[in-house]
Protein backbone atom coordinates (compact mmCIF):
# COMPACT_ATOMS: atom_id res chain seq x y z
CA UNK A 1 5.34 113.94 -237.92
CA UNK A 2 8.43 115.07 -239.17
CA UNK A 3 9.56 114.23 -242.90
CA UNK A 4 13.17 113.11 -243.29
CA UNK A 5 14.00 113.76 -247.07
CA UNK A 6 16.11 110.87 -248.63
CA UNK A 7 19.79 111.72 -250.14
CA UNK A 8 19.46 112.20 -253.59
CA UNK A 9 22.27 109.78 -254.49
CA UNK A 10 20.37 106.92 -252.77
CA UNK A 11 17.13 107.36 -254.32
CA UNK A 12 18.99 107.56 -257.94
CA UNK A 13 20.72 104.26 -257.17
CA UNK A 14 17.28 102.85 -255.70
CA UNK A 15 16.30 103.85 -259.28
CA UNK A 16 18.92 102.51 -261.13
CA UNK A 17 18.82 98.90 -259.01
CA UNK A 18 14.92 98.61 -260.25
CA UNK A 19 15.66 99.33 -263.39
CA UNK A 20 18.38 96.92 -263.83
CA UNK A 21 16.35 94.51 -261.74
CA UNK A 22 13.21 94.92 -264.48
CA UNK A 23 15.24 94.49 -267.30
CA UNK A 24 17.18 90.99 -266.03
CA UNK A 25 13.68 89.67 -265.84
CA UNK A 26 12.53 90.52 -268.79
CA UNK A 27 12.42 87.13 -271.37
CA UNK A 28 15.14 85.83 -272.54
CA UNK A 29 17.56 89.08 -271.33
CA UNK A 30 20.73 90.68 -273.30
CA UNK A 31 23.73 91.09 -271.33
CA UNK A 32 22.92 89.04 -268.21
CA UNK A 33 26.27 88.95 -266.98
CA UNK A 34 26.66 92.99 -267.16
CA UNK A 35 23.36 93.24 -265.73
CA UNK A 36 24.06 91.24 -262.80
CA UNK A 37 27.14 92.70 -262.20
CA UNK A 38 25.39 96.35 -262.55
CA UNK A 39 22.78 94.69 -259.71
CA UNK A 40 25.41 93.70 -256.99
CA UNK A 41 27.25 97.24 -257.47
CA UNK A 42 24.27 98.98 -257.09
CA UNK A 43 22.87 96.34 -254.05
CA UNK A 44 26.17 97.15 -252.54
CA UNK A 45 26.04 101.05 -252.92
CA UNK A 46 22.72 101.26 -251.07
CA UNK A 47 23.22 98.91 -248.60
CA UNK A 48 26.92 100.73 -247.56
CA UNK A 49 25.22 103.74 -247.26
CA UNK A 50 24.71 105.21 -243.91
CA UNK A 51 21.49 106.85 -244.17
């Protein structure tokens, strides 16, 4: 079976989104409302992208 190699922009904003994601639910968070923010950007650049 054929590998089809993922863009590199979409695995560094898979990266990003996880890492955002870990630190919002980390206790008692700095900077929610940035982080949040940060997580709907990068939700919204990997789910618009046509891969």
């Amino acid at each position: 079976m054929d590998r089809i190699p993922f863009p590199a922009d979409l695995i560094s904003a898979q990266q990003q989104w996880h890492d955002t994601y870990r630190a919002l639910a980390a206790p008692r968070p700095r900077r929610t409302t940035e982080l949040r923010r940060r997580l709907l950007a990068l939700s919204a650049r990997i789910h618009g992208r046509p891969f």
